[in-house]
Protein backbone atom coordinates (compact mmCIF):
# COMPACT_ATOMS: atom_id res chain seq x y z
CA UNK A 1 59.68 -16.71 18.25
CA UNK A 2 57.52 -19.67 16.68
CA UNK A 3 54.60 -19.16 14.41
CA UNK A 4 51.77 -21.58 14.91
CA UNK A 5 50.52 -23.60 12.24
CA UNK A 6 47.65 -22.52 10.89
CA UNK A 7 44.89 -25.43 9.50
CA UNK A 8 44.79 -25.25 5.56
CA UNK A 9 41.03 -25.97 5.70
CA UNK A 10 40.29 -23.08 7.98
CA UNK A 11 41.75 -20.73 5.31
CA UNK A 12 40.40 -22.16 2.10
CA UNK A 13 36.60 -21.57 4.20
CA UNK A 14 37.63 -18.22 4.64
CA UNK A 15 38.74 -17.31 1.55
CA UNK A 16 41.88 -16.30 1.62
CA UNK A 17 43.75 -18.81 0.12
CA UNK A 18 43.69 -20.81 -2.68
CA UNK A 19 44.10 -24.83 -1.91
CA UNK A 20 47.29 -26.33 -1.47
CA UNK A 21 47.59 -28.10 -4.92
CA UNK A 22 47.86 -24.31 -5.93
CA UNK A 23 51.31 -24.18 -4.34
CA UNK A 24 54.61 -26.47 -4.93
CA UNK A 25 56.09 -28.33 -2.67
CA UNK A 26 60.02 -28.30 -2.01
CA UNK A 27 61.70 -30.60 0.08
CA UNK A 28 62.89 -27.94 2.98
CA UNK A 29 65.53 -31.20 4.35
CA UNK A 30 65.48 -30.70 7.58
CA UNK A 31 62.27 -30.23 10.49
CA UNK A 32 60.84 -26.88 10.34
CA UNK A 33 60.14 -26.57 6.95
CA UNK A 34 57.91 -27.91 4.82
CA UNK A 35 57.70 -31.99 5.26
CA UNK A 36 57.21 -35.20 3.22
CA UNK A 37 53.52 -35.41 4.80
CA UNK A 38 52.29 -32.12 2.87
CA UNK A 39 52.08 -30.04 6.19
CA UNK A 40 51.53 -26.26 5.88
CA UNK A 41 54.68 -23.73 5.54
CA UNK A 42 55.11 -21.67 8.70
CA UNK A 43 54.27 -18.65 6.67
CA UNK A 44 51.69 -19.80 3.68
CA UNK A 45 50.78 -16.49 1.91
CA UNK A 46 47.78 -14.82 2.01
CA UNK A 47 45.99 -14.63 -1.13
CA UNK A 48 42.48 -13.93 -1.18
CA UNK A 49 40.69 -15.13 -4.28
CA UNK A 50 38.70 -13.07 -6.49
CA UNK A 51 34.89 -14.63 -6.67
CA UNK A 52 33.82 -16.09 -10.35
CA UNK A 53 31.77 -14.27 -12.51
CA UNK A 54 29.07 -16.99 -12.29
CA UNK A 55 28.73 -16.59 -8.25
CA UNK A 56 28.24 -13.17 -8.54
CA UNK A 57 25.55 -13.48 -11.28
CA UNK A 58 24.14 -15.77 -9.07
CA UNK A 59 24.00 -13.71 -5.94
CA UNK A 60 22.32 -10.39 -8.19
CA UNK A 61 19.91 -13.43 -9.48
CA UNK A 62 18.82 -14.02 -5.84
CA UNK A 63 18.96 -10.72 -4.64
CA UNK A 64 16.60 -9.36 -7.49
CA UNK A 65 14.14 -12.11 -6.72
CA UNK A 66 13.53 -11.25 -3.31
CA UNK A 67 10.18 -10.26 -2.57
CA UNK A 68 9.23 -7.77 0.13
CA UNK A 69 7.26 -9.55 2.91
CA UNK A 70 3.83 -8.06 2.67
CA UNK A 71 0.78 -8.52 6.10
CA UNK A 72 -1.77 -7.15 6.57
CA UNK A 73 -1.40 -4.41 9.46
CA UNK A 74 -4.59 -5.15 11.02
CA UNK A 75 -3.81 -7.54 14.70
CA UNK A 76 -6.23 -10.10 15.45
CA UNK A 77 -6.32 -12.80 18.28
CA UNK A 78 -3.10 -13.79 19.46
CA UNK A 79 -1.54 -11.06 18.03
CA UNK A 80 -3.36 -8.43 20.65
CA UNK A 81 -0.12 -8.34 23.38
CA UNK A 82 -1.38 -4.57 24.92
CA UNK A 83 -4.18 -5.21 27.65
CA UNK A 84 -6.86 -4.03 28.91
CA UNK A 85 -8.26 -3.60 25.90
CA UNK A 86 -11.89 -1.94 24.92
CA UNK A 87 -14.39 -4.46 23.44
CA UNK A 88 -17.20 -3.96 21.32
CA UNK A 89 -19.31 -7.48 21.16
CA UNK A 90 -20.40 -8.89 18.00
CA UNK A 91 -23.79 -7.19 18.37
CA UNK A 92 -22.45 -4.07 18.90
CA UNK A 93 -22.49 -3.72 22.58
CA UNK A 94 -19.96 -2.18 24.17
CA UNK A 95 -18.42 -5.02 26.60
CA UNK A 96 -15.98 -1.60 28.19
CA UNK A 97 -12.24 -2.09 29.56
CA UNK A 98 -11.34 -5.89 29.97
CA UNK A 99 -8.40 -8.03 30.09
CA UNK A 100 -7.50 -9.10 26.82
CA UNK A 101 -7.00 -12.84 27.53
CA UNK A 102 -11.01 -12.28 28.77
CA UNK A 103 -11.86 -10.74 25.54
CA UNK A 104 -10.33 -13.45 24.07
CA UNK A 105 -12.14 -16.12 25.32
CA UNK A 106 -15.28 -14.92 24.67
CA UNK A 107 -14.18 -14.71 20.74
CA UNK A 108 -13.53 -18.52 21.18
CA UNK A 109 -16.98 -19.34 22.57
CA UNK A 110 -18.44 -17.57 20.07
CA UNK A 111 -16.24 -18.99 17.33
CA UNK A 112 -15.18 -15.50 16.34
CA UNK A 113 -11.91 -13.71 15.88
CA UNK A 114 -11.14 -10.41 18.27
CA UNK A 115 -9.84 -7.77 15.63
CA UNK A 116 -8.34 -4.38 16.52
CA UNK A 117 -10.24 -2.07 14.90
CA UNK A 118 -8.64 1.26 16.45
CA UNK A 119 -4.93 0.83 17.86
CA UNK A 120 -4.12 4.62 18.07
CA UNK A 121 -7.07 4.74 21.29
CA UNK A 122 -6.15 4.42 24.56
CA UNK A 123 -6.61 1.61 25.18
CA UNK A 124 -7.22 0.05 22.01
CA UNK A 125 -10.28 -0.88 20.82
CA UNK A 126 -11.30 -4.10 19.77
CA UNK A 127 -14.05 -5.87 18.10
CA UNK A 128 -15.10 -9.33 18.27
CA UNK A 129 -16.30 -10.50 14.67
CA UNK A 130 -15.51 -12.86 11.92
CA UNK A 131 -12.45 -11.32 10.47
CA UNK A 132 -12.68 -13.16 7.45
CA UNK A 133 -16.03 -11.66 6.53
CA UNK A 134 -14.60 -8.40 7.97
CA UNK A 135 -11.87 -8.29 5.15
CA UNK A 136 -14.24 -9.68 2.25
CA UNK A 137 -16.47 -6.51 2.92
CA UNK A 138 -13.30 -3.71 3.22
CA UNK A 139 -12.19 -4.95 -0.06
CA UNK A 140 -15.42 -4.82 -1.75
CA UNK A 141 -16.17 -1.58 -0.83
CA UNK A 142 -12.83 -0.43 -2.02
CA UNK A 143 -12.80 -1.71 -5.12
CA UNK A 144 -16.47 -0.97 -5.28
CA UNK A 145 -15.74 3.07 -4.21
CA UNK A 146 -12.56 2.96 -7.19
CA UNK A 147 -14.48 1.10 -10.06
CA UNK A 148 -18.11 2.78 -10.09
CA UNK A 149 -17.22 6.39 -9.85
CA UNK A 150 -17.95 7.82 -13.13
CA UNK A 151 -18.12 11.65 -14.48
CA UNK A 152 -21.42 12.55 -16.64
CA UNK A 153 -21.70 15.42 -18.34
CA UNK A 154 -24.98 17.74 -18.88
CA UNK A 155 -24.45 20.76 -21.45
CA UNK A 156 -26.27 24.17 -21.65
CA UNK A 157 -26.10 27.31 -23.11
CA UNK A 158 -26.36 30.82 -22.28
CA UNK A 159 -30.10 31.02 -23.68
CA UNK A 160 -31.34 27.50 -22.33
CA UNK A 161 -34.97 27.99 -21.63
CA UNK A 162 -36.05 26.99 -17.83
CA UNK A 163 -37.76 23.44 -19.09
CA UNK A 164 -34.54 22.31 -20.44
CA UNK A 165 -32.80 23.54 -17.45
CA UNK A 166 -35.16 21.35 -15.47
CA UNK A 167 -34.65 18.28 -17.34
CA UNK A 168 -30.84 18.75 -17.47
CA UNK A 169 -31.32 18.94 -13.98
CA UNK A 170 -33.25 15.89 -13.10
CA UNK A 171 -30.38 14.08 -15.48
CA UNK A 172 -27.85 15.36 -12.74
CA UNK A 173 -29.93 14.55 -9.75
CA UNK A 174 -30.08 10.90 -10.79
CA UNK A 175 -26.37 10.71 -11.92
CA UNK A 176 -25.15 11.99 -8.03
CA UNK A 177 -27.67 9.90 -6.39
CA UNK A 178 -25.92 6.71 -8.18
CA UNK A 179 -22.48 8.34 -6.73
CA UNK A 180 -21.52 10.12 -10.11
CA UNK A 181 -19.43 12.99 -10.62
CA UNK A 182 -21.62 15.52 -13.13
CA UNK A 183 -19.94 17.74 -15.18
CA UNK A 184 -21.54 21.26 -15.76
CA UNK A 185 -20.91 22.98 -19.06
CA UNK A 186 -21.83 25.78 -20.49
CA UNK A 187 -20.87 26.13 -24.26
CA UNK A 188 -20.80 29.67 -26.36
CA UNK A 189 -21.28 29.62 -29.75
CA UNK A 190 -20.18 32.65 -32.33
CA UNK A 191 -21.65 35.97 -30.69
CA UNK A 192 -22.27 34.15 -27.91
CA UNK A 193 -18.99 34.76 -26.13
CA UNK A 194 -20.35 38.50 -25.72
CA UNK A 195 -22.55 37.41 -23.12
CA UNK A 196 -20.52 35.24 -20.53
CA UNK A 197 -22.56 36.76 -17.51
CA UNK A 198 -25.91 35.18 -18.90
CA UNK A 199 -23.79 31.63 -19.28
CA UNK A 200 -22.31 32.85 -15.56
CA UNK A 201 -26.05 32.74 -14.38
CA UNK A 202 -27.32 29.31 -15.74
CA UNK A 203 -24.44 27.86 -14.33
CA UNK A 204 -25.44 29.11 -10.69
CA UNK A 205 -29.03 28.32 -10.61
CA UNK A 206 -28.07 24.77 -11.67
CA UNK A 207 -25.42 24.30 -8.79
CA UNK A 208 -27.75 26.05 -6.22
CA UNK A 209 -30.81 23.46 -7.19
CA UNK A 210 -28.18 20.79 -7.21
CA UNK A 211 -26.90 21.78 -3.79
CA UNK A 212 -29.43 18.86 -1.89
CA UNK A 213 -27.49 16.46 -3.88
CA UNK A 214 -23.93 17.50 -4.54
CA UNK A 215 -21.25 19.13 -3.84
CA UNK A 216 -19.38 21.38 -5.82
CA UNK A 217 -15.69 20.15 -6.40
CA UNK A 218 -14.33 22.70 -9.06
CA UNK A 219 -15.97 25.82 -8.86
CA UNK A 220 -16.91 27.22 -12.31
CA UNK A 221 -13.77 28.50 -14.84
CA UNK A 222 -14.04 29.28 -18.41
CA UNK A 223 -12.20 27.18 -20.78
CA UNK A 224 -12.27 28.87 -24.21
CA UNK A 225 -15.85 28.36 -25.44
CA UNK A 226 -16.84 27.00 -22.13
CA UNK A 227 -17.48 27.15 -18.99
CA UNK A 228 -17.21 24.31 -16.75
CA UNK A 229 -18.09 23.21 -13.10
CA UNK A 230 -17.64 19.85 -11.53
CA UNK A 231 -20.25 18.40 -8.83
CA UNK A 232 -19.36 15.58 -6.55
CA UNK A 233 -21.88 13.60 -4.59
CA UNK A 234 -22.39 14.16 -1.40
């Protein structure tokens, strides 16, 4: 049986031998051994070698540093592949079932961008607009819908008389119609506490007037001393 030499750089790119300056050389005397031209030994051992401390550093480095790719899920143009496809025209009229390639062609002429606006139909339906605009506005409106949502507070007590209640009404009318949360509270004082159905009452003719404008989001609970309700615009 004969072993076939094996190349020394094949193993030193695979790893699982050091280089041959690593090893001595012997003068095996006759063929078969190990030669005067620095040949591999028919049997060179196989030892893999354990990767430096500054590689793997390295590779964690890289790793960490990786970001995930992020894209926005919405498809536009070239990236519609399903057709037909429903189209809605830049006006708003509804164009019906087309071919996509149609659909967009007429987003070309028009210098526009066809945007899928709701994938889960079937068959999809499209939009032609400018997409660019289209994204400006989403984001404004979200940010807009997160950053101006406040909560206001108007307080009463059990014994309010009715032209207070009106003005602390008008306060929360104007607060929901600028898309304000109003707090509702109702605060007892000494021997007030004994009379928590009176408190109960206020509460409920302010929520009923407040109906046309709100919505109520916590219904009223008593908290100690008071009594609190939470409105949300409608």
């Amino acid at each position: 049986m004969t072993s076939t030499p094996i190349e020394l750089d094949t193993l030193y790119s695979l790893g699982l031998t050091s280089r041959i300056e690593n090893y001595p050389l012997r003068d095996q005397g006759p063929p078969g051994g190990l030669n005067r031209e620095r040949n591999l030994p028919h049997f060179l051992p196989i030892v893999p070698e354990r990767p430096r401390p500054e590689k793997i550093a390295l590779v964690a480095l890289a790793r960490r540093n990786v970001q995930p790719e992020t894209r926005d899920a919405t498809r536009i143009n070239q990236q519609i592949r399903i057709t037909p496809i429903r189209v809605v025209s830049e006006t708003g009229e509804q164009l019906g079932i087309i071919p996509t390639e149609q659909a967009l062609e007429r987003a070309r002429d028009a210098g526009l961008d066809l945007v899928e606006v709701a994938p889960g139909e079937r068959p999809p339906v499209c939009r032609i607009m400018d997409y660019g605009k289209f994204k400006y506005d989403k984001n404004k409106k979200k940010n807009s819908g997160a950053s101006h949502t406040k909560t206001k507070e108007i307080r009463l007590r059990p014994k309010t008389g009715d032209e207070d209640i009106r003005t602390k009404i008008r306060q929360a009318e104007k607060f929901l119609e600028h898309k304000d949360k109003v707090q509702v509270s109702v605060l007892f004082r000494g021997r007030e506490m004994a009379h928590i159905e009176e408190g109960r009452k206020v509460m409920e003719q302010v929520i009923e007037i407040l109906s046309e404008h709100g919505k109520v989001e916590t219904k009223p609970q008593q908290h100690g001393r008071r009594m609190i309700c939470m409105i949300a615009p409608k």
